[in-house]
C-alpha atoms as a PDB file:
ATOM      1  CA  UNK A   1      56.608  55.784  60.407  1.00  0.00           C
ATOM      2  CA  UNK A   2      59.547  53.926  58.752  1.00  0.00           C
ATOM      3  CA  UNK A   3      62.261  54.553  56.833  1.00  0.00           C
ATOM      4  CA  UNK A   4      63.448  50.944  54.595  1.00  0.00           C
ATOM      5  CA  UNK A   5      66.877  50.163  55.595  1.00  0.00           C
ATOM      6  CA  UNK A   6      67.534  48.846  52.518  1.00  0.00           C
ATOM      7  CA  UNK A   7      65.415  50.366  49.987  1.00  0.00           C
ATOM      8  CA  UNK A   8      66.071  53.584  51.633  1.00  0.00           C
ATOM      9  CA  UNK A   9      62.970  55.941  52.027  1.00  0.00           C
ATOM     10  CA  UNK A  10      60.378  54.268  49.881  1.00  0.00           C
ATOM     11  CA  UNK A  11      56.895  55.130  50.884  1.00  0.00           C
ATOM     12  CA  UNK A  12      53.470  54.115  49.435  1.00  0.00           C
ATOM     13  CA  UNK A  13      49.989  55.027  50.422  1.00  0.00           C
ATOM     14  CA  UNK A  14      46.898  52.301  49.977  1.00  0.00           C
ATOM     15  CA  UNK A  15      43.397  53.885  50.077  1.00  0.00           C
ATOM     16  CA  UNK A  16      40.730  51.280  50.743  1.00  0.00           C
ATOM     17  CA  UNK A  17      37.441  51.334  50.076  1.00  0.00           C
ATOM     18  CA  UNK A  18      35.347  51.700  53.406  1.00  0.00           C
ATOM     19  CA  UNK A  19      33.152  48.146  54.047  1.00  0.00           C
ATOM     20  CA  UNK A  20      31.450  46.473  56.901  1.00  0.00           C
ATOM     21  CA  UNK A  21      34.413  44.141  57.348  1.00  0.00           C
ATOM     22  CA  UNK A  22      37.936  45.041  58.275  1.00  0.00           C
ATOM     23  CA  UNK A  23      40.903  42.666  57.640  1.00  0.00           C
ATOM     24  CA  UNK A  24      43.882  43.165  59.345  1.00  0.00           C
ATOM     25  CA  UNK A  25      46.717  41.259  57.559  1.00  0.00           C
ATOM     26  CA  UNK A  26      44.783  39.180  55.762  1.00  0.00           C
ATOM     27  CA  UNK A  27      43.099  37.446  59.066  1.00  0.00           C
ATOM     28  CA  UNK A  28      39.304  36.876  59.537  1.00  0.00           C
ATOM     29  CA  UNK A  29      37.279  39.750  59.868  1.00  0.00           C
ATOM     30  CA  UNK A  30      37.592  41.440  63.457  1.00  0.00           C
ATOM     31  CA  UNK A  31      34.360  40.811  65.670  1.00  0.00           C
ATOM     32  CA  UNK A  32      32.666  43.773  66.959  1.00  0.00           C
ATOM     33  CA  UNK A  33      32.648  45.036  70.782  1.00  0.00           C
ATOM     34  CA  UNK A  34      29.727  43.589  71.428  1.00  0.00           C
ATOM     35  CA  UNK A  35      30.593  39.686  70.222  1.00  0.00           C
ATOM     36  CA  UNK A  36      33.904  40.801  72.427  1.00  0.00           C
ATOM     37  CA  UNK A  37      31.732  41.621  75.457  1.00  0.00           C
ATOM     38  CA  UNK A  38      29.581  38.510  75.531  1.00  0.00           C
ATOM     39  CA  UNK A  39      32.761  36.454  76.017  1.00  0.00           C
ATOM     40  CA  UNK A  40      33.786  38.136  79.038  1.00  0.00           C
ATOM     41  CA  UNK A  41      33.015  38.593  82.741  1.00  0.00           C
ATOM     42  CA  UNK A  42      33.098  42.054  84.682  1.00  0.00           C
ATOM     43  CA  UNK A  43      33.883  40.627  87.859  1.00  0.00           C
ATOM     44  CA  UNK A  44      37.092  38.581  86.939  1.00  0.00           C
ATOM     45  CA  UNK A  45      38.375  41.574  84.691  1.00  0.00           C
ATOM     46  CA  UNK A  46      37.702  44.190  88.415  1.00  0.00           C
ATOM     47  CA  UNK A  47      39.589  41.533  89.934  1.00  0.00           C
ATOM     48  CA  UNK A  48      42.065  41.161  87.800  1.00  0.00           C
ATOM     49  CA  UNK A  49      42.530  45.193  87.594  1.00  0.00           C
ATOM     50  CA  UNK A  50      43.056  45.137  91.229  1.00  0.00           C
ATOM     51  CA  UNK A  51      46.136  42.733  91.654  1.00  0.00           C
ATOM     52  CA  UNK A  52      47.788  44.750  89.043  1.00  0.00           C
ATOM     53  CA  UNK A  53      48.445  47.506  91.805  1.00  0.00           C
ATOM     54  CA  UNK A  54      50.875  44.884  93.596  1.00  0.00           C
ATOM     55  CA  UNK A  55      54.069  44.912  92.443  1.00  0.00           C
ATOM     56  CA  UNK A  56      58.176  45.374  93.974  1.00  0.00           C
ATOM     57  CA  UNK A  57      57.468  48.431  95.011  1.00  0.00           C
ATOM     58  CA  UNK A  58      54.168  47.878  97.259  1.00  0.00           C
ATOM     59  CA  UNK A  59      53.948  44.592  98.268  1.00  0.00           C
ATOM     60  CA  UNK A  60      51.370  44.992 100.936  1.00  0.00           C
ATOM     61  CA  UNK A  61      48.040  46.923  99.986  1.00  0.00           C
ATOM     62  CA  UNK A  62      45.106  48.072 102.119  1.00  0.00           C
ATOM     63  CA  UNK A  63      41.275  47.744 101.722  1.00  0.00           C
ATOM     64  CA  UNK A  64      41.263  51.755 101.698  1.00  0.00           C
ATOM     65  CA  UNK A  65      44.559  51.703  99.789  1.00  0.00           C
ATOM     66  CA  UNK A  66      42.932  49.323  96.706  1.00  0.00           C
ATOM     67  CA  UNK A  67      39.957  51.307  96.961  1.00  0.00           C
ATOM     68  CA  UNK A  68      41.267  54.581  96.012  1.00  0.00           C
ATOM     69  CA  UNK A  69      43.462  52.996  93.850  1.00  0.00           C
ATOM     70  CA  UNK A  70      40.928  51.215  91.255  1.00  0.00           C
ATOM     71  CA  UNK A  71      38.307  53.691  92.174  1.00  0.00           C
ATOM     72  CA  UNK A  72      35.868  50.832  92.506  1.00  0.00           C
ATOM     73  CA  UNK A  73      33.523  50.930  95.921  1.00  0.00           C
ATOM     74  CA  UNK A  74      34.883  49.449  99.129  1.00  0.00           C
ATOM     75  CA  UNK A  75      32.100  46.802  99.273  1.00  0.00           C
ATOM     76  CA  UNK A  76      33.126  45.387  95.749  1.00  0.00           C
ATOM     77  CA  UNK A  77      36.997  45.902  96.153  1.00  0.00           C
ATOM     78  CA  UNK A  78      36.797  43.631 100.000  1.00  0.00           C
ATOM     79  CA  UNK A  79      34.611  40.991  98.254  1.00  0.00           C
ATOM     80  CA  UNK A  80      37.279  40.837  95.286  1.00  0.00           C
ATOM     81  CA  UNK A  81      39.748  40.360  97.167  1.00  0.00           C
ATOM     82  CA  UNK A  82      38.011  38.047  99.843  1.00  0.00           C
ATOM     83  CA  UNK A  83      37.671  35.860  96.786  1.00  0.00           C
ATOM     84  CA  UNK A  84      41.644  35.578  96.140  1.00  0.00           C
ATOM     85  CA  UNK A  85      42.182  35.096  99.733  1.00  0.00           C
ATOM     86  CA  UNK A  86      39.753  32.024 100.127  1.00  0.00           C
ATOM     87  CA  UNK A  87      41.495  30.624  96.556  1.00  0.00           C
ATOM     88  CA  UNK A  88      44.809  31.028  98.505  1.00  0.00           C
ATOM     89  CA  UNK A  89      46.189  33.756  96.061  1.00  0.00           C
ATOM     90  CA  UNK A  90      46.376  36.352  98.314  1.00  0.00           C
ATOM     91  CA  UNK A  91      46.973  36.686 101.832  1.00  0.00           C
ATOM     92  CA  UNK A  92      45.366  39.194 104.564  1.00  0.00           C
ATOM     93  CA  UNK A  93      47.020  40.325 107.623  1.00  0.00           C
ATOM     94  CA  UNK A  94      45.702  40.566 110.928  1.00  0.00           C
ATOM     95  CA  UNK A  95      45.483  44.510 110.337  1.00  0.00           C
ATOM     96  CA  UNK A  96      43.295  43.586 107.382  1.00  0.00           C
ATOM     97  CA  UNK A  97      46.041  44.242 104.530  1.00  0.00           C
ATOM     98  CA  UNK A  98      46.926  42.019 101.790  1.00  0.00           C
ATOM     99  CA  UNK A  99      49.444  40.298 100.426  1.00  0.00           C
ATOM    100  CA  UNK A 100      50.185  38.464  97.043  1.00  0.00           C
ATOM    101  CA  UNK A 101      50.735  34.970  98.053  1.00  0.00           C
ATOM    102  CA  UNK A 102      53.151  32.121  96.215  1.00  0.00           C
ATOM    103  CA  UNK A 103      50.677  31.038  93.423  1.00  0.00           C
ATOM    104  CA  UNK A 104      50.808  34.304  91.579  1.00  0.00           C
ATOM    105  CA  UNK A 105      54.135  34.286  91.129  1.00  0.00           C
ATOM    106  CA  UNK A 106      53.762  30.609  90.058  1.00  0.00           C
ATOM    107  CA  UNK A 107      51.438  31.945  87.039  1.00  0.00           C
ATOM    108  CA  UNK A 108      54.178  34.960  86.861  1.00  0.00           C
ATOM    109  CA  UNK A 109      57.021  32.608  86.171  1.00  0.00           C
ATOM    110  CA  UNK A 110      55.305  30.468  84.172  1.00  0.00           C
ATOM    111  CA  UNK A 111      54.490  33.444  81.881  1.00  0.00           C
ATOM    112  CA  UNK A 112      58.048  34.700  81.742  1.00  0.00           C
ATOM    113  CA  UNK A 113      59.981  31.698  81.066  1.00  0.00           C
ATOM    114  CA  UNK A 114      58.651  32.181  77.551  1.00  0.00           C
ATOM    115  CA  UNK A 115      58.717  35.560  77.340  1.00  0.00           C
ATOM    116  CA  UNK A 116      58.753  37.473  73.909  1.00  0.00           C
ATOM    117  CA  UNK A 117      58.359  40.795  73.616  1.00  0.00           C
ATOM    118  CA  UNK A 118      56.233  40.871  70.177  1.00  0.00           C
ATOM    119  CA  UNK A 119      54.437  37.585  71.448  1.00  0.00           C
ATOM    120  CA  UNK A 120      53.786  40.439  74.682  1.00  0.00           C
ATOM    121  CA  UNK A 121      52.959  43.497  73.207  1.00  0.00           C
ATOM    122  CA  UNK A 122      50.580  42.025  70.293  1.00  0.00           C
ATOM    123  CA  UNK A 123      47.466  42.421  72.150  1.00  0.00           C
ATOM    124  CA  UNK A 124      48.375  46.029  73.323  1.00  0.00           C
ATOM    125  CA  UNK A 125      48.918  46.591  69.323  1.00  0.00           C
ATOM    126  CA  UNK A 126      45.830  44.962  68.215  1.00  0.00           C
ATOM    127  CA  UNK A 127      43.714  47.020  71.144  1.00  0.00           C
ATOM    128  CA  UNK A 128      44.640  49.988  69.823  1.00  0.00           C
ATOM    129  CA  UNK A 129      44.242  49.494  66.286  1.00  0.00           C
ATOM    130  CA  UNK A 130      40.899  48.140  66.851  1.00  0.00           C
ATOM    131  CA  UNK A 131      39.961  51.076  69.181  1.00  0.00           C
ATOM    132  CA  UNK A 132      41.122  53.930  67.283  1.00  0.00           C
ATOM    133  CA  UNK A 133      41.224  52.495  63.530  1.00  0.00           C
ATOM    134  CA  UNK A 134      45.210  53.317  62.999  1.00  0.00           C
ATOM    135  CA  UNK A 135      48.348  51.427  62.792  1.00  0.00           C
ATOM    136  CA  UNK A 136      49.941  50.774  65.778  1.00  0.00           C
ATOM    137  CA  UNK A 137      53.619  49.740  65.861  1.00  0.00           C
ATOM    138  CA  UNK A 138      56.262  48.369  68.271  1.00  0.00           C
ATOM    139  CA  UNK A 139      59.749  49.345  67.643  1.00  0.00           C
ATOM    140  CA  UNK A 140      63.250  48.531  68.965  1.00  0.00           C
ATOM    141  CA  UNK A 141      66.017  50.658  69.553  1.00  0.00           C
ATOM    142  CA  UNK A 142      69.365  49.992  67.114  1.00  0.00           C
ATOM    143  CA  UNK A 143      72.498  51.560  65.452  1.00  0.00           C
ATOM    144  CA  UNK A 144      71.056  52.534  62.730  1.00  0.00           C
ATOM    145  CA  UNK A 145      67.590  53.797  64.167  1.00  0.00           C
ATOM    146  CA  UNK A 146      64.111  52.788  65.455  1.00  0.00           C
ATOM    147  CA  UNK A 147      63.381  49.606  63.780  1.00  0.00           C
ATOM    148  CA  UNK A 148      59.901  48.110  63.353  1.00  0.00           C
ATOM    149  CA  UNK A 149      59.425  44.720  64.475  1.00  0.00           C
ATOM    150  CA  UNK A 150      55.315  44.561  64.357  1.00  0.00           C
ATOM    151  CA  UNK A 151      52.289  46.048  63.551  1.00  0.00           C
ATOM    152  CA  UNK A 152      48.755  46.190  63.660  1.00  0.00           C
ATOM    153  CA  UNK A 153      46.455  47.642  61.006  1.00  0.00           C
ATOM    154  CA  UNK A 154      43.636  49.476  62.140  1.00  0.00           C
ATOM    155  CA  UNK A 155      40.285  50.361  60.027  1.00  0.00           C
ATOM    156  CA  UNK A 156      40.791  53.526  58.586  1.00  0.00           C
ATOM    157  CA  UNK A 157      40.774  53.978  54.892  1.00  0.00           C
ATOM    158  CA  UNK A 158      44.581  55.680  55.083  1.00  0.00           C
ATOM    159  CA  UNK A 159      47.440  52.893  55.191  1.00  0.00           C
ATOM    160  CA  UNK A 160      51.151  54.030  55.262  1.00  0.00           C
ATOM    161  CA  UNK A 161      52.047  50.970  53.407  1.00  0.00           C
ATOM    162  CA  UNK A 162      55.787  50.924  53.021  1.00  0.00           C
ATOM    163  CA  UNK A 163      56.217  50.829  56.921  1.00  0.00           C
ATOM    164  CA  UNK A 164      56.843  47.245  57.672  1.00  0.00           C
ATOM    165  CA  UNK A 165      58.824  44.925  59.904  1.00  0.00           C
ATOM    166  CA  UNK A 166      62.339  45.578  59.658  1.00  0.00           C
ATOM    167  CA  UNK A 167      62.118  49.178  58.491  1.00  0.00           C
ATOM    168  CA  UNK A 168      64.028  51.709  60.444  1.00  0.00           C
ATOM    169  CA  UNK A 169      63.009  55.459  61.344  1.00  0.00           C
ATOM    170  CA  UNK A 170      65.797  58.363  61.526  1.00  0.00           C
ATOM    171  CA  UNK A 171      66.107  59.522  65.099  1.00  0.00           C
ATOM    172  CA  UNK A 172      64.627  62.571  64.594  1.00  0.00           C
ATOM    173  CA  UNK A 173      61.759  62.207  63.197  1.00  0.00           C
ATOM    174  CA  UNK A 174      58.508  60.495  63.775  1.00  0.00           C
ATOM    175  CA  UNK A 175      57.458  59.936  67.578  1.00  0.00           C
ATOM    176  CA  UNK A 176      58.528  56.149  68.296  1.00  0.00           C
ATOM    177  CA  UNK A 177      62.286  57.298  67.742  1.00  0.00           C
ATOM    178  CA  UNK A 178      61.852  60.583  69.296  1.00  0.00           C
ATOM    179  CA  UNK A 179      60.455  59.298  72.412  1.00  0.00           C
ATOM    180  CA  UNK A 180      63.731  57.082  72.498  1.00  0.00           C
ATOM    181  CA  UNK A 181      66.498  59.997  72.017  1.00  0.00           C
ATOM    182  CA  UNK A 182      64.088  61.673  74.547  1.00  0.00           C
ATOM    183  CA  UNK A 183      64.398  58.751  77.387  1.00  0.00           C
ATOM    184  CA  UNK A 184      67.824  57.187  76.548  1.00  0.00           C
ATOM    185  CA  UNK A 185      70.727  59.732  77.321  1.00  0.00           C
ATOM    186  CA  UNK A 186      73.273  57.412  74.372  1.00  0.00           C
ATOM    187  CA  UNK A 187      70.278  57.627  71.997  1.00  0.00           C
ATOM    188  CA  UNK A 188      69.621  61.007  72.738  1.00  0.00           C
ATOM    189  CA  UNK A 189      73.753  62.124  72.286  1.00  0.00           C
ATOM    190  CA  UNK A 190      74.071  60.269  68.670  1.00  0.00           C
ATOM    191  CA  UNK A 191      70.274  61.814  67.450  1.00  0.00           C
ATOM    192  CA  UNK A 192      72.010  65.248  68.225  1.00  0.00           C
ATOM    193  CA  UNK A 193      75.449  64.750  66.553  1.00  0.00           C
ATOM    194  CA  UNK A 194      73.736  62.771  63.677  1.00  0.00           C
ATOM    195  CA  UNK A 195      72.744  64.934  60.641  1.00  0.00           C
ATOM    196  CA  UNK A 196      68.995  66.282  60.749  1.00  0.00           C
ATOM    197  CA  UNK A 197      68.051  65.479  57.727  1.00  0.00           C
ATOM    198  CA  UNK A 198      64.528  67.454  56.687  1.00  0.00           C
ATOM    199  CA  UNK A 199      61.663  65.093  55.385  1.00  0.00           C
ATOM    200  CA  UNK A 200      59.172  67.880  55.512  1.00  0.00           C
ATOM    201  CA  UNK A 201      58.687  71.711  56.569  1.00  0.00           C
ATOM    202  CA  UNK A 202      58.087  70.164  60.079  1.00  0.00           C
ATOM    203  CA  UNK A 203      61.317  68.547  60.705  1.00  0.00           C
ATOM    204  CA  UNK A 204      63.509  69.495  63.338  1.00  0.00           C
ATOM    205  CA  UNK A 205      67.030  70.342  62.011  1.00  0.00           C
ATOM    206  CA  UNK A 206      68.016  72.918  64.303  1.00  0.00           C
ATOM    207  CA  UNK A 207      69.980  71.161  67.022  1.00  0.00           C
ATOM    208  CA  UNK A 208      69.338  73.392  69.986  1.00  0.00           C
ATOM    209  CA  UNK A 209      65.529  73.515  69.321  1.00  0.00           C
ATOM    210  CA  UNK A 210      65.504  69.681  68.854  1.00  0.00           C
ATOM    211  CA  UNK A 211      67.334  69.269  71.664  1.00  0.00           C
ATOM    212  CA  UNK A 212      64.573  71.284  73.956  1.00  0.00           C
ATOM    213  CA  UNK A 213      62.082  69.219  72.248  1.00  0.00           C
ATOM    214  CA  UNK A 214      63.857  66.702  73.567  1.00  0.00           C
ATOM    215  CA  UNK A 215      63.676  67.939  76.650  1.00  0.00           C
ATOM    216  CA  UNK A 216      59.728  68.522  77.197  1.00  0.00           C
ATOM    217  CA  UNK A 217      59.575  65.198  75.703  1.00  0.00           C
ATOM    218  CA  UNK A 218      61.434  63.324  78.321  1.00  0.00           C
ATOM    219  CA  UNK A 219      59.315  65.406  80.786  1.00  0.00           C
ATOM    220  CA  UNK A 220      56.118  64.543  79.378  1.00  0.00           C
ATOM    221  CA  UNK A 221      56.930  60.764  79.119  1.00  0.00           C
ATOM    222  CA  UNK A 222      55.373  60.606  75.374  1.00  0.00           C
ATOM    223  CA  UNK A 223      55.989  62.136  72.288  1.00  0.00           C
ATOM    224  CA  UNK A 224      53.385  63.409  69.657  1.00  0.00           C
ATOM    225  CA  UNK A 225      54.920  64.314  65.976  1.00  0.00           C
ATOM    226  CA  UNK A 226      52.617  66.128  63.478  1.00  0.00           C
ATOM    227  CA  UNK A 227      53.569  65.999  59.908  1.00  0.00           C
ATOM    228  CA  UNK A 228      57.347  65.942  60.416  1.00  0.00           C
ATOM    229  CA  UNK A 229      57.815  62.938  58.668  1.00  0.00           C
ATOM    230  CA  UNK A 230      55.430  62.560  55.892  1.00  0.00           C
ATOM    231  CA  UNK A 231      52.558  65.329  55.480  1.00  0.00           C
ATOM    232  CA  UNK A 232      49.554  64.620  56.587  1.00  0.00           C
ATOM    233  CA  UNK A 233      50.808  61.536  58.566  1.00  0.00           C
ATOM    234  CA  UNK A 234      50.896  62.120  62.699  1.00  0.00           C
ATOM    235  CA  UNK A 235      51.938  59.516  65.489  1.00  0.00           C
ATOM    236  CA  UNK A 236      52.139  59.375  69.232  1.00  0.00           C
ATOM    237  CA  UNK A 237      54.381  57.305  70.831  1.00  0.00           C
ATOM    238  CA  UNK A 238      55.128  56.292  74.494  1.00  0.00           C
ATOM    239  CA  UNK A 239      58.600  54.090  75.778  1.00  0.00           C
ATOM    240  CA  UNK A 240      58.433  50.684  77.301  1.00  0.00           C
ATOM    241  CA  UNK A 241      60.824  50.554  79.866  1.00  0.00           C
ATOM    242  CA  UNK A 242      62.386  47.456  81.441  1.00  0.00           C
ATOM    243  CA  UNK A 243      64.467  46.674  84.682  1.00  0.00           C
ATOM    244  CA  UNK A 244      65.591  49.879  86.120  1.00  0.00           C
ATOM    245  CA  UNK A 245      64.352  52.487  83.863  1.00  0.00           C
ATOM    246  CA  UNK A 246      66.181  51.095  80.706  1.00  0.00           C
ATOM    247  CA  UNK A 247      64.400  51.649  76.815  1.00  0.00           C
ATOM    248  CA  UNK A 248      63.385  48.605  75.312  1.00  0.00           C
ATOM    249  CA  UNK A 249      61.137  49.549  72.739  1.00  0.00           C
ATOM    250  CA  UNK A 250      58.256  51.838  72.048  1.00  0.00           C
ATOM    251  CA  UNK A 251      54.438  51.757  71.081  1.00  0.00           C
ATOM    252  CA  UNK A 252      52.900  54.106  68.750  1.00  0.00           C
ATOM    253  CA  UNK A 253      50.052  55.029  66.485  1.00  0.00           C
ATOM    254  CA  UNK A 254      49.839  56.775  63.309  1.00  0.00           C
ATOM    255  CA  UNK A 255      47.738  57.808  61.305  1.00  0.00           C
ATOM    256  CA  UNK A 256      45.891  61.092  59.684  1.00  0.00           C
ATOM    257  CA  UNK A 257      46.863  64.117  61.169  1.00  0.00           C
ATOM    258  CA  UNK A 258      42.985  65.576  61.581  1.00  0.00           C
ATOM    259  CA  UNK A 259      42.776  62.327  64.174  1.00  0.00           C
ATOM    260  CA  UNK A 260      45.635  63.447  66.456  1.00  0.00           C
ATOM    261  CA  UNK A 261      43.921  66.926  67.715  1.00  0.00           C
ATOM    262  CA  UNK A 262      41.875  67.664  70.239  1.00  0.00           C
ATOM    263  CA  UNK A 263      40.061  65.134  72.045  1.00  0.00           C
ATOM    264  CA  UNK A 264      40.458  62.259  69.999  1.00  0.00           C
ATOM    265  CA  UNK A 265      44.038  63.380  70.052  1.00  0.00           C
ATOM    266  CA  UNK A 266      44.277  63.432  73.671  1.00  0.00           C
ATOM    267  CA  UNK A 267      42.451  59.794  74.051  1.00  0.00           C
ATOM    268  CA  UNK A 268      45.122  58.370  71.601  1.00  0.00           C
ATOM    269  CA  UNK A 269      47.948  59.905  73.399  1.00  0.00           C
ATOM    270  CA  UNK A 270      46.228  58.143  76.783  1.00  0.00           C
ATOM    271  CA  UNK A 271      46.135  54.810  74.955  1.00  0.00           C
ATOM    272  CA  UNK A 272      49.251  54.766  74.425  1.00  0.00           C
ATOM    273  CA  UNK A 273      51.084  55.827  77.753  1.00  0.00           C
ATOM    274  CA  UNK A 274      48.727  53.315  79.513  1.00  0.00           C
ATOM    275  CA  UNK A 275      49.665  50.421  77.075  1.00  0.00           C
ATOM    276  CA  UNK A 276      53.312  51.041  77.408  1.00  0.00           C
ATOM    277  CA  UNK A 277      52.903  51.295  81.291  1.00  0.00           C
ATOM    278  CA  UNK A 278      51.794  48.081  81.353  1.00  0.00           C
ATOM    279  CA  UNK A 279      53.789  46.175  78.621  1.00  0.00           C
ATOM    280  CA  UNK A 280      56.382  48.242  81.317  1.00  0.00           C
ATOM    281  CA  UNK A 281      55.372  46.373  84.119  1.00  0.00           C
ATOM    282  CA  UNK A 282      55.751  43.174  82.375  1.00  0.00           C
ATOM    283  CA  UNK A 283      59.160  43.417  81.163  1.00  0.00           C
ATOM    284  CA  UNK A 284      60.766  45.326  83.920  1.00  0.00           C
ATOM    285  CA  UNK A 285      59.127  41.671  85.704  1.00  0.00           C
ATOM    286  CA  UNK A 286      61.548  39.632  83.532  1.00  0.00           C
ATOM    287  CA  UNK A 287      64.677  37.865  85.944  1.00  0.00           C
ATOM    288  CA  UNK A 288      67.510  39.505  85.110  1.00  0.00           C
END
C-alpha cells in the first residue's frame, strides 16, 4: 500500500458492485481463461519453459538435466529440443548436451535494447491480478521510500484507491518496502534509524523486533504483512533483483486480509516469488 508523497497519508476505499465484466483502468473487459487458452499452443509454451533453464550460470544442459528440471517426460523434453536444434537455435554436443546457439541471443538483444522495466513487468502485474482478483503493484526503491510506479487492478469488490503511481510507502510498513530494507543492507540501516511510525496495532515500532523481522524476511526471500498498514488490508511482496544481487524494485499484491491465509495465502505468496524470479532473470540480463 501507499503512502501520497504529497498529500501525505490520504487513503480511500471504492466498493464495487460485483458484475460479469471486470474493467481494469478503464480498458475493455478482460477475456476469460478459456478465450485466453484458444489463442495459445502447449507445445511452443513447454518449449519455451525449457530454454528458460539456460542462462550465465549453466550454459550447457543435458537431456536428463532438462528433464528433471521442467519435470516434463524425456520423450517430450528430446523432441522439444530436437526442434530448436534443427531451427538452428540450439546446439547439441556429441555427448548429447545442448547449447543455446547465436540466434537467441539475437532475440535477447533485440529485447533489451528497449528495455523498460514497467513496459517488463506489466504482464507479470496483469497475471496476477487476473489470477487472484487483487492489485498488484511494482515499486522502486527511493529516499524517501517505496514508490509506486504501476499497477494492476484485479476483480475483487475491495479497491485501496488512494494507492497510485507516484505514491510512496514508509519503510516499515507494508510488504513491498519491507522486502527492500530486508534485501538491501543501506535500505535496511536508514528503515532502522528512521522513526517507526505506528499506522495500526500491527506496526512494528520496536527496533530490535523489526529488525529480526527483518531478518527472517531476508531469509525467506518474501515478505507477507497482515494489517500493519491499514486494517483489514494484507500484501505479499517478493524483490526483483538485477546484476549481481542488487534491489531494483519489488512485486506485490494486496488485498483483503481473509485472502492472504492459508492456502490461497500460500498460492499468492508463490505467485509472487515466481514472478519476481523471472522479471529477475530479465533484468539481471540487461548489459551493464
Amino acid at each position: 500500500m501507499c503512502q501520497d508523497a504529497v498529500a501525505g497519508r490520504s487513503l480511500t476505499w471504492r466498493r464495487y458492485e460485483t458484475t460479469s465484466e471486470v474493467t481494469v483502468g478503464g480498458a475493455a473487459p478482460v477475456e476469460g481463461p478459456d478465450a485466453t487458452s484458444r489463442e495459445t499452443v502447449g507445445s511452443v509454451l513447454r518449449a519455451c519453459r525449457l530454454l528458460e533453464h539456460f542462462g550465465a550460470d549453466r550454459p550447457v544442459i543435458t537431456l536428463a538435466e532438462l528433464t528433471a528440471a521442467s519435470g516434463l517426460n524425456k520423450p517430450t523434453v528430446h523432441r522439444l529440443m530436437t526442434s530448436f536444434v534443427e531451427a538452428g537455435w540450439v546446439h547439441r554436443d556429441a555427448a548429447g548436451a545442448y547449447r543455446v546457439r547465436m540466434p537467441v541471443f539475437a532475440v535477447g538483444a533485440a529485447a533489451l535494447a528497449e528495455f523498460d522495466l514497467r513496459t517488463e513487468a506489466r504482464p507479470a502485474l496483469e497475471d496476477l491480478a487476473a489470477r487472484f482478483g487483487d492489485t498488484a503493484f511494482l515499486m522502486v526503491p527511493a529516499d524517501a521510500g517505496a514508490v509506486c510506479i504501476d499497477r494492476v487492478e484485479g476483480g475483487k469488490p475491495l479497491v485501496v484507491a488512494g494507492i497510485g503511481i507516484g505514491t510512496v510507502l514508509p519503510w516499515h510498513a507494508a510488504a513491498a518496502p519491507v522486502v527492500m530494507a530486508a534485501v538491501d543492507p543501506a535500505i535496511r540501516e536508514r528503515a532502522l534509524a528512521g522513526e517507526l511510525t505506528a499506522f495500526t496495532a500491527a506496526t512494528y515500532v520496536d527496533r530490535e523486533g523489526f529488525a529480526a523481522h527483518l531478518a527472517t524476511v531476508r531469509d525467506a526471500g518474501i515478505a507477507i504483512s497482515r494489517d500493519d498498514y491499514l486494517g483489514g488490508v494484507s500484501a505479499v511482496a517478493a524483490p526483483v533483483l538485477g546484476r549481481d544481487g542488487a534491489l531494483e524494485a519489488t512485486l506485490s499484491l494486496g488485498g483483503r486480509s481473509e485472502d492472504f491465509t492459508g492456502e490461497a495465502g500460500d498460492a499468492r505468496a508463490a505467485a509472487v516469488a515466481e514472478a519476481a524470479r523471472r522479471l529477475s532473470t530479465t533484468v539481471g540480463a540487461r548489459p551493464a
